[in-house]
C-alpha atoms as a PDB file:
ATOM      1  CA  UNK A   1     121.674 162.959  66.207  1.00  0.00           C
ATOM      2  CA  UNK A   2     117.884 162.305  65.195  1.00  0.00           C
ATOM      3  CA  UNK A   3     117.351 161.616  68.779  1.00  0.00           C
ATOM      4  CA  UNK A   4     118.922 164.484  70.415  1.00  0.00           C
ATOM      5  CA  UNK A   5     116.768 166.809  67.754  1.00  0.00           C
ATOM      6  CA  UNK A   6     113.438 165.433  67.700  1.00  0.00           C
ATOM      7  CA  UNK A   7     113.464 162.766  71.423  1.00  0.00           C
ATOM      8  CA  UNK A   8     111.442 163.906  74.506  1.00  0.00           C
ATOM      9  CA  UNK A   9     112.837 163.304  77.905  1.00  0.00           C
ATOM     10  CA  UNK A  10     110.055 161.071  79.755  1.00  0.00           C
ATOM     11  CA  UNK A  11     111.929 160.264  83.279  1.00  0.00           C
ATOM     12  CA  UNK A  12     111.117 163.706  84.238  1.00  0.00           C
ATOM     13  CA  UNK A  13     108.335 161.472  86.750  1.00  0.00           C
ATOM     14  CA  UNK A  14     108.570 158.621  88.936  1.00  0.00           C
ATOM     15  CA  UNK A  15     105.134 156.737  90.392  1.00  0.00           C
ATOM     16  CA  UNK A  16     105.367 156.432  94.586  1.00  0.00           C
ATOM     17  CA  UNK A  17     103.108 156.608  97.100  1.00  0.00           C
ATOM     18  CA  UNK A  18     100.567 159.615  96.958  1.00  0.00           C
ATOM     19  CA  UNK A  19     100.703 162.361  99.658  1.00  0.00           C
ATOM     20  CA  UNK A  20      96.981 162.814  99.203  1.00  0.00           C
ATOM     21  CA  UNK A  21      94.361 160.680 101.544  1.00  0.00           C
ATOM     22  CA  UNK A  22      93.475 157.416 100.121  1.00  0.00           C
ATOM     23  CA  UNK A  23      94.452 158.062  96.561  1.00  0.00           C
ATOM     24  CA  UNK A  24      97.095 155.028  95.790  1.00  0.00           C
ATOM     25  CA  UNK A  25     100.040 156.301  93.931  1.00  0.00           C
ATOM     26  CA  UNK A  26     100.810 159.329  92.497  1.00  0.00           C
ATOM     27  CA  UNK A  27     103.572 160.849  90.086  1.00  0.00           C
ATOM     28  CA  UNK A  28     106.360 162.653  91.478  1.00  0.00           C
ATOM     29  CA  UNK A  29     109.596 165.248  89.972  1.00  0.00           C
ATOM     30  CA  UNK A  30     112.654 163.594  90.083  1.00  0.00           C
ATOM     31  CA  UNK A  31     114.103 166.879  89.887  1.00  0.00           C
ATOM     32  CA  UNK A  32     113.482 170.313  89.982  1.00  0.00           C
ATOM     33  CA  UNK A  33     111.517 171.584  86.956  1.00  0.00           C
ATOM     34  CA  UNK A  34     110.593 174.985  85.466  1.00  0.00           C
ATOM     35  CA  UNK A  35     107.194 176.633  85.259  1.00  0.00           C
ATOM     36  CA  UNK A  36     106.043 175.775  81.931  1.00  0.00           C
ATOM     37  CA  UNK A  37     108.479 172.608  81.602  1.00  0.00           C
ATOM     38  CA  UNK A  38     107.457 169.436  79.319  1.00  0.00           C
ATOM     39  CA  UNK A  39     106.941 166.804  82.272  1.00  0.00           C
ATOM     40  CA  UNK A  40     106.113 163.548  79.385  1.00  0.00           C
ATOM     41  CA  UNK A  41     104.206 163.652  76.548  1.00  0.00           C
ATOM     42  CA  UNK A  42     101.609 161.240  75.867  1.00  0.00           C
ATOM     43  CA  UNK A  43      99.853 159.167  72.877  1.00  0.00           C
ATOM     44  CA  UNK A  44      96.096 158.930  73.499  1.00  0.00           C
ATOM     45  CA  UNK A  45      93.478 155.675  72.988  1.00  0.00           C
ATOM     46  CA  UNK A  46      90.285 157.653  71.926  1.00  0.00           C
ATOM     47  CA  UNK A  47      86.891 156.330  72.369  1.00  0.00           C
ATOM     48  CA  UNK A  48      83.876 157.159  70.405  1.00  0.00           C
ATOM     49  CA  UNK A  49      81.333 157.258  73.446  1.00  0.00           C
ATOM     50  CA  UNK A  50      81.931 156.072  77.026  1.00  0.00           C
ATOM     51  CA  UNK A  51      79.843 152.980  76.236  1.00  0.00           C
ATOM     52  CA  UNK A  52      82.948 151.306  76.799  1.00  0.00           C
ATOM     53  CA  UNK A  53      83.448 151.737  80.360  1.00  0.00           C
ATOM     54  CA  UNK A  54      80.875 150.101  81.502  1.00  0.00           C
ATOM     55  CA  UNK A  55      80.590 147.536  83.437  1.00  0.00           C
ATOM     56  CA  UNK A  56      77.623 144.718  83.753  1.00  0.00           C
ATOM     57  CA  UNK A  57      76.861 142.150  86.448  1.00  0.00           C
ATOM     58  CA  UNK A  58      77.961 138.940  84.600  1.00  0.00           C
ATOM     59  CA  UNK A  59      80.855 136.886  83.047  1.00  0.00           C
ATOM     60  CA  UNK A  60      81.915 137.784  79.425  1.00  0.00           C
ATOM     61  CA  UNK A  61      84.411 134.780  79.012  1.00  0.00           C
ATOM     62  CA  UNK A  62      82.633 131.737  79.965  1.00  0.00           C
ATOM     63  CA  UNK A  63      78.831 133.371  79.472  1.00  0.00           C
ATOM     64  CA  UNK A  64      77.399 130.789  82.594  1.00  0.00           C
ATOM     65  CA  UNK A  65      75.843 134.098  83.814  1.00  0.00           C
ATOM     66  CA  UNK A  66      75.352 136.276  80.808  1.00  0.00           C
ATOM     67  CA  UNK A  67      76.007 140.036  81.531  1.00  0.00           C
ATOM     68  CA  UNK A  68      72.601 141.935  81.501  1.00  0.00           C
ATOM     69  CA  UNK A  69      73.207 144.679  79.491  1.00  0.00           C
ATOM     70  CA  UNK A  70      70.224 146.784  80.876  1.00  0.00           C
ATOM     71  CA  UNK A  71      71.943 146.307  84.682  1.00  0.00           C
ATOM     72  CA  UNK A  72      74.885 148.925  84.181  1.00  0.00           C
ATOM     73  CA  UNK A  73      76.862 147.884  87.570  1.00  0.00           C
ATOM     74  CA  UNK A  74      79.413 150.765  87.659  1.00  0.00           C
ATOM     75  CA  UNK A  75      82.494 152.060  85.233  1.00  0.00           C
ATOM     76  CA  UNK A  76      85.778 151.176  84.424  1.00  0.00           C
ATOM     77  CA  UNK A  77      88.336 152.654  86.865  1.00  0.00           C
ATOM     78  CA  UNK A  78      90.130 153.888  83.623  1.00  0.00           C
ATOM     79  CA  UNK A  79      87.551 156.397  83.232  1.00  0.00           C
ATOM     80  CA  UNK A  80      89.452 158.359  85.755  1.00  0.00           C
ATOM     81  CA  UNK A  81      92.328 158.875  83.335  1.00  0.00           C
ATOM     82  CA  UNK A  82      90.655 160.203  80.134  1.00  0.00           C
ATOM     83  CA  UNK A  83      89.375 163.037  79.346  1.00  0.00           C
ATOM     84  CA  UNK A  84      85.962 164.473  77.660  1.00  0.00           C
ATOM     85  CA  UNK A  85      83.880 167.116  76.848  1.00  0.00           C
ATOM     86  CA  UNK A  86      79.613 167.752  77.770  1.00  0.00           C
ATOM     87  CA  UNK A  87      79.878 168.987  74.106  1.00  0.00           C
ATOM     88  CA  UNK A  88      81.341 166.233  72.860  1.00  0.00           C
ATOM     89  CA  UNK A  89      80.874 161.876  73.021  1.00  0.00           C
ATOM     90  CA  UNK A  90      84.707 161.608  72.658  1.00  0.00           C
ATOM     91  CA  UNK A  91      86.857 160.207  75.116  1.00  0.00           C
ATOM     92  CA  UNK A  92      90.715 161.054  75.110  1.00  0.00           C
ATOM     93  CA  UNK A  93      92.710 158.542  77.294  1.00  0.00           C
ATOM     94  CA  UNK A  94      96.319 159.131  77.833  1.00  0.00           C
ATOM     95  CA  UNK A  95      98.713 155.370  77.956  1.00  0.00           C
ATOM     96  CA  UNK A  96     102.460 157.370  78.134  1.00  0.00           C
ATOM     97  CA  UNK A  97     104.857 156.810  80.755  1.00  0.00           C
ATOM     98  CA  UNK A  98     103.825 157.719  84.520  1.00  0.00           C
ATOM     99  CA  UNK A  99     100.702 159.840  83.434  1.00  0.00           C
ATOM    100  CA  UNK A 100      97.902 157.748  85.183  1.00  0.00           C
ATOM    101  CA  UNK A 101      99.941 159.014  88.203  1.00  0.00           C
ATOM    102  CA  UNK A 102      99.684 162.769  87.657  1.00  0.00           C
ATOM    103  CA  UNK A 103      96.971 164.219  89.854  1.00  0.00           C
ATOM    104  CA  UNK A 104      93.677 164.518  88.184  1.00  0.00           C
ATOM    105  CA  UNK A 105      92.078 166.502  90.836  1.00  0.00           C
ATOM    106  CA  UNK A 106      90.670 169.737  89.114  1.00  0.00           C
ATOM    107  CA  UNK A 107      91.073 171.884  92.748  1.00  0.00           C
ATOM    108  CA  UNK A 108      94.809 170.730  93.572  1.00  0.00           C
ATOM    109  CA  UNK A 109      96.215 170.151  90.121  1.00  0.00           C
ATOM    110  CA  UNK A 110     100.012 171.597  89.203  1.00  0.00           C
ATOM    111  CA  UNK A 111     100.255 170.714  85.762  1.00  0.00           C
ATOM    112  CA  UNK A 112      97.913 171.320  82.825  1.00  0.00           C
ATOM    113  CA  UNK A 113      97.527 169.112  79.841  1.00  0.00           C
ATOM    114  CA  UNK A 114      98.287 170.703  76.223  1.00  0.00           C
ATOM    115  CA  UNK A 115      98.205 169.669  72.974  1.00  0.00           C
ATOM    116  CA  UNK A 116     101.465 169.328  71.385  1.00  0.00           C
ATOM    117  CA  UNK A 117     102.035 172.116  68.679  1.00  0.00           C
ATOM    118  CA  UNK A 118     101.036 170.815  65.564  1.00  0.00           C
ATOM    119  CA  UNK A 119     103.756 168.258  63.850  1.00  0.00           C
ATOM    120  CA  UNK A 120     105.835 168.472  67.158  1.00  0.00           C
ATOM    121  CA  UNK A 121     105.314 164.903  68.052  1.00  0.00           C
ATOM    122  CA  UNK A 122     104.399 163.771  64.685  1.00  0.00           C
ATOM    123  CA  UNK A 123     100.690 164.218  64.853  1.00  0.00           C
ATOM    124  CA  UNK A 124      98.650 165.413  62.302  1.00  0.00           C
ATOM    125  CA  UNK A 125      97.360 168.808  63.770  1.00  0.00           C
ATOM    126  CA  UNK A 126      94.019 169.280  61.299  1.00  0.00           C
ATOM    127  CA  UNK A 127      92.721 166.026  63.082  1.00  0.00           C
ATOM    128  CA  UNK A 128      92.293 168.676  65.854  1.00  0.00           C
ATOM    129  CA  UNK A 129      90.185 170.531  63.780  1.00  0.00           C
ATOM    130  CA  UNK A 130      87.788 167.905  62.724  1.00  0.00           C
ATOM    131  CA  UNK A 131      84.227 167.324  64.294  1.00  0.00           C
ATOM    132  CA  UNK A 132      84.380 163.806  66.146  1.00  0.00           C
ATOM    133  CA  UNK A 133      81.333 162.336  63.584  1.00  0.00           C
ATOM    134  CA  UNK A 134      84.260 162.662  60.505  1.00  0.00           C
END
């Protein structure tokens, strides 16, 4: 009963191979949906600054060629999956079922990404409200 009241349906999506040029995989209906439909929620892994993503010339682990960290070599590819502000340092980076597949492309996008009304998923909304720096 709890389930049926307060559960999301997340197999809305499968992964398979994208229709776009050279873009890997991509998340695809498994049956028809309508406009304004819940495809999957998602928790996020938030980041205070994007100093995480990147990536130095180097070996971490066994340090027998130190990474420089003054030689930035290029970022993470999971920097293609979260999301951020100019305004802001924040990162928001979604790890839910099938939504690294949904097409991030700003010009051929069919979805849009919401926040979920406050308490819906169990989140505390007035985090929402809060400047990053608190």
């Amino acid at each position: 009963a709890y389930l049926e009241q307060h559960g999301r349906c997340v197999d809305h999506i499968v992964s398979g191979p994208s229709t776009l040029k050279q873009a890997g995989r991509g998340a695809f209906v498994q049956r028809p949906l309508q406009k304004g439909e819940i495809i999957t929620g998602s928790p996020l892994i938030w980041y205070p600054n994007g100093d995480f993503f990147t990536m130095y010339e180097g070996n971490w682990t066994s340090q027998d060629v130190p990474p420089d960290r003054n030689d930035a070599v290029h970022s993470q590819i999971m920097l293609n999956y979260c999301w951020t502000n100019p305004e802001s340092s924040l990162y928001l980076c979604p790890y839910g079922p099938g939504v690294q597949y949904i097409n991030h492309n700003q010009t051929q996008a069919n979805v849009k990404i919401q926040w979920a009304d406050d308490g819906e998923m169990g989140q505390n909304g007035k985090l929402l409200q809060m400047h990053p720096d608190q």
